[in-house]
N, C-alpha and C. Protein backbone atom coordinates (compact mmCIF):
# COMPACT_ATOMS: atom_id res chain seq x y z
N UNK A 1 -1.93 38.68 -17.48
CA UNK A 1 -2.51 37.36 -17.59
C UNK A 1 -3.34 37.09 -16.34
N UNK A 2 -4.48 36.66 -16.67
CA UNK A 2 -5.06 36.46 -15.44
C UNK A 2 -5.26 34.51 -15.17
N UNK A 3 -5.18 34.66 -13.70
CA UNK A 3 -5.15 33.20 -13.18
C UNK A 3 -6.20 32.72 -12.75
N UNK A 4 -6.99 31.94 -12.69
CA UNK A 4 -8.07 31.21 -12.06
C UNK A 4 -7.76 30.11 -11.08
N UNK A 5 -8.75 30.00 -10.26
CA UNK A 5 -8.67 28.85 -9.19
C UNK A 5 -9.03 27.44 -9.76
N UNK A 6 -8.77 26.63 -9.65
CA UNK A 6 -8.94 25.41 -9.83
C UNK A 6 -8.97 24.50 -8.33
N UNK A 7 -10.29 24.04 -7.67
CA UNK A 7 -10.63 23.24 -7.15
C UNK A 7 -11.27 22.04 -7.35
N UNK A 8 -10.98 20.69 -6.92
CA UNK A 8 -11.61 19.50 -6.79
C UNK A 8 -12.74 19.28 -5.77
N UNK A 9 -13.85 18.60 -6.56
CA UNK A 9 -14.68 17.94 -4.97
C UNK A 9 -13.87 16.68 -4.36
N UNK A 10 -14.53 16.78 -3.51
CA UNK A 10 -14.32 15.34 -2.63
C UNK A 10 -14.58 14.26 -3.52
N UNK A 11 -15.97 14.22 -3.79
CA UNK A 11 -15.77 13.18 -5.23
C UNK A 11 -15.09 12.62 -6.44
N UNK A 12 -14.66 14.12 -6.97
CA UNK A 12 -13.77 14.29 -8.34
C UNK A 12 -12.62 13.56 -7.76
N UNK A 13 -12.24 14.14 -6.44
CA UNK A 13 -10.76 13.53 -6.46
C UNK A 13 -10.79 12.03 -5.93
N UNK A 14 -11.57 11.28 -5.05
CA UNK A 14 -11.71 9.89 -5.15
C UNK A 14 -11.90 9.18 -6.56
N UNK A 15 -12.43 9.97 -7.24
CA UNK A 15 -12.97 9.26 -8.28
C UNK A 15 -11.33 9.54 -9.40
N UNK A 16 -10.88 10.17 -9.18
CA UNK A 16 -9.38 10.29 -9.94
C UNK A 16 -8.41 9.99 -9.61
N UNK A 17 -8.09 9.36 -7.92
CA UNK A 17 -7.43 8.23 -7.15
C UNK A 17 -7.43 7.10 -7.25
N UNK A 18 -8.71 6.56 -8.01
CA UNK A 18 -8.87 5.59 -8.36
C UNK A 18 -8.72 4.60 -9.42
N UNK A 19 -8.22 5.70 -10.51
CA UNK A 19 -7.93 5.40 -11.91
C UNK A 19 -6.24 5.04 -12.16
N UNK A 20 -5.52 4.81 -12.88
CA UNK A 20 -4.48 4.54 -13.35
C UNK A 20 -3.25 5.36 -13.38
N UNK A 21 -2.63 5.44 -12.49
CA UNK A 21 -1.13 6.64 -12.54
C UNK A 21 -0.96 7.49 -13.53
N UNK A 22 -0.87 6.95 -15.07
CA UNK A 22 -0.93 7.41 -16.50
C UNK A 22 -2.34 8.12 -16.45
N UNK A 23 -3.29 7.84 -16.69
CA UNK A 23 -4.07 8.42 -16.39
C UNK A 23 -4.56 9.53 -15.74
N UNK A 24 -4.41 9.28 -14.75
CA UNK A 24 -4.24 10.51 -13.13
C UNK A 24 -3.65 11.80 -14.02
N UNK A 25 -2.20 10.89 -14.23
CA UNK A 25 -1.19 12.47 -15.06
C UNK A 25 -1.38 13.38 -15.97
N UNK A 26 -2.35 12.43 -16.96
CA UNK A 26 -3.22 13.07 -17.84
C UNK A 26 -4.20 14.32 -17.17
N UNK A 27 -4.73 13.79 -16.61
CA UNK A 27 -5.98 14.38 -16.25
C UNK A 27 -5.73 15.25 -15.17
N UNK A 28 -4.63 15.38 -14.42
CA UNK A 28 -4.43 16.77 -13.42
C UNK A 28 -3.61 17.41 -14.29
N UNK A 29 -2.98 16.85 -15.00
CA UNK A 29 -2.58 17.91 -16.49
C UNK A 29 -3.37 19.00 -16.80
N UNK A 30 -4.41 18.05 -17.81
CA UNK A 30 -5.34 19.02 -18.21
C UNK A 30 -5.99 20.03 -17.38
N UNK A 31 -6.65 19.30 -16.14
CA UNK A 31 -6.98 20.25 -15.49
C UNK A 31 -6.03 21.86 -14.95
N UNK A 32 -5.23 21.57 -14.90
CA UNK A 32 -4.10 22.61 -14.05
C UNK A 32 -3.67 23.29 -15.25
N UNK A 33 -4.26 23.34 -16.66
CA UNK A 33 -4.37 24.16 -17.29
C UNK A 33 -5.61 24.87 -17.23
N UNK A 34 -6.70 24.35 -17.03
CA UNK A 34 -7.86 25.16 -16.92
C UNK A 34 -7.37 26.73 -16.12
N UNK A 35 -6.56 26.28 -15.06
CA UNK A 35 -6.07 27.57 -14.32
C UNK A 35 -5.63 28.91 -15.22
N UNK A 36 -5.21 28.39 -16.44
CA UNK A 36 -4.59 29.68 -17.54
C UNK A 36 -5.28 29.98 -18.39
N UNK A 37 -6.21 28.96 -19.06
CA UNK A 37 -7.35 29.23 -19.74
C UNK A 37 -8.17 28.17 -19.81
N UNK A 38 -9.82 28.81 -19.03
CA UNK A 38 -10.57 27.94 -18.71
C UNK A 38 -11.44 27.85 -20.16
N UNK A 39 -11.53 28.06 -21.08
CA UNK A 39 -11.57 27.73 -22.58
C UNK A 39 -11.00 27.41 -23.07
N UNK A 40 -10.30 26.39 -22.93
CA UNK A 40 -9.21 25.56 -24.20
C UNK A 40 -10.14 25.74 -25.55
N UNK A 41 -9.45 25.56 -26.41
CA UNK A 41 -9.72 24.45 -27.70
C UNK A 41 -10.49 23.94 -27.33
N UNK A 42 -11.60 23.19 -27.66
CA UNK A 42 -12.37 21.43 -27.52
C UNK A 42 -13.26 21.55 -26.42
N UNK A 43 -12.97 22.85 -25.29
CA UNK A 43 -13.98 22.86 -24.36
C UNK A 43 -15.61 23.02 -25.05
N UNK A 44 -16.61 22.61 -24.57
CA UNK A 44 -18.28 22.64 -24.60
C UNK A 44 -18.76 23.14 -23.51
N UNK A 45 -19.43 23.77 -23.76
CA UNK A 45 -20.54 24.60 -22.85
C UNK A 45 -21.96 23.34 -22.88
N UNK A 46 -22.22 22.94 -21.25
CA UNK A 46 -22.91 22.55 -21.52
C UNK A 46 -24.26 22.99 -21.41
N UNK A 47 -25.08 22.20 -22.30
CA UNK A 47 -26.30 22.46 -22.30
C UNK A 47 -27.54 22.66 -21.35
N UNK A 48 -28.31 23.44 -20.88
CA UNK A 48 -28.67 23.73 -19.84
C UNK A 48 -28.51 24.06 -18.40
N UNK A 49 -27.31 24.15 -17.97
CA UNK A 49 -26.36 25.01 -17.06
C UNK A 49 -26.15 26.33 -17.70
N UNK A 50 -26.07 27.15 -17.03
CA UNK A 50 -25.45 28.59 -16.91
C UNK A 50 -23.31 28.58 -17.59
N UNK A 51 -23.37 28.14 -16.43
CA UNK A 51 -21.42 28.48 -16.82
C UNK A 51 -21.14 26.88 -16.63
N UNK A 52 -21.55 26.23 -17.15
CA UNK A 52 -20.78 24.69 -17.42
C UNK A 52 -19.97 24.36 -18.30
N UNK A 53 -18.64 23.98 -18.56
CA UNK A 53 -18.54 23.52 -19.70
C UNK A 53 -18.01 21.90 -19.31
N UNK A 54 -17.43 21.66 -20.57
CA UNK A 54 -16.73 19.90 -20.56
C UNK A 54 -15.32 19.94 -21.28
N UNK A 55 -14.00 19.40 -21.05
CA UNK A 55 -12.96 19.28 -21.84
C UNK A 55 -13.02 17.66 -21.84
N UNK A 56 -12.63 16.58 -23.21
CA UNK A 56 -12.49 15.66 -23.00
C UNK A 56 -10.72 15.34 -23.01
N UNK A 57 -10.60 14.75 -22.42
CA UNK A 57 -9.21 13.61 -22.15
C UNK A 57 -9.08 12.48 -22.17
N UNK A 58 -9.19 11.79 -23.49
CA UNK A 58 -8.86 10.50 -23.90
C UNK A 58 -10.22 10.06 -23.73
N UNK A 59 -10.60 8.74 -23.06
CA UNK A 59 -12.24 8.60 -22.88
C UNK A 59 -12.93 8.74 -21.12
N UNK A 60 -12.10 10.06 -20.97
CA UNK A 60 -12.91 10.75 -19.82
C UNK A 60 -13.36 12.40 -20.13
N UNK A 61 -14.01 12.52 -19.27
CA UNK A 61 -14.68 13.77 -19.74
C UNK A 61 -14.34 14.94 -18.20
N UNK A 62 -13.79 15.66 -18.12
CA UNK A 62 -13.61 16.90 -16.81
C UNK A 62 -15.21 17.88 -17.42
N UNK A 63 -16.23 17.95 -16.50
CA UNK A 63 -16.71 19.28 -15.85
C UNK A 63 -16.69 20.07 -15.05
N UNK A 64 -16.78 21.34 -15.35
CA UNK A 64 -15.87 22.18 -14.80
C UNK A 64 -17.18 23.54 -15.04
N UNK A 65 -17.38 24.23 -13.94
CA UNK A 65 -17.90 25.42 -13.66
C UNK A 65 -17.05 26.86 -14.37
């Protein structure tokens, strides 16, 4: 099984300090799965980037390299 890194910017993570405990939990959830597979289900590649994609979580959206 291979593992991947999962890092935050400085931004991402103010901007996810700032939101709702429930929330928060959600969303370093999801992310700290990206570490096992950075293709979930539901992930998008986005459009005009190289290696971008998007997972949504409720009505937020994680991008992710």
């Amino acid at each position: 099984m291979t593992i991947y890194w999962v890092e935050y910017t400085p931004a991402a993570a103010r901007q996810i300090r700032k939101l709702n405990k429930t929330i928060q939990a959600r969303l370093k959830s999801k992310i700290a799965m990206l570490s096992e597979n950075p293709r979930p289900h539901g992930s998008k590649k986005l459009k005009g980037f190289e290696n971008s994609y998007r997972i949504r979580v409720g009505d937020y959206r994680v991008i992710y390299l």
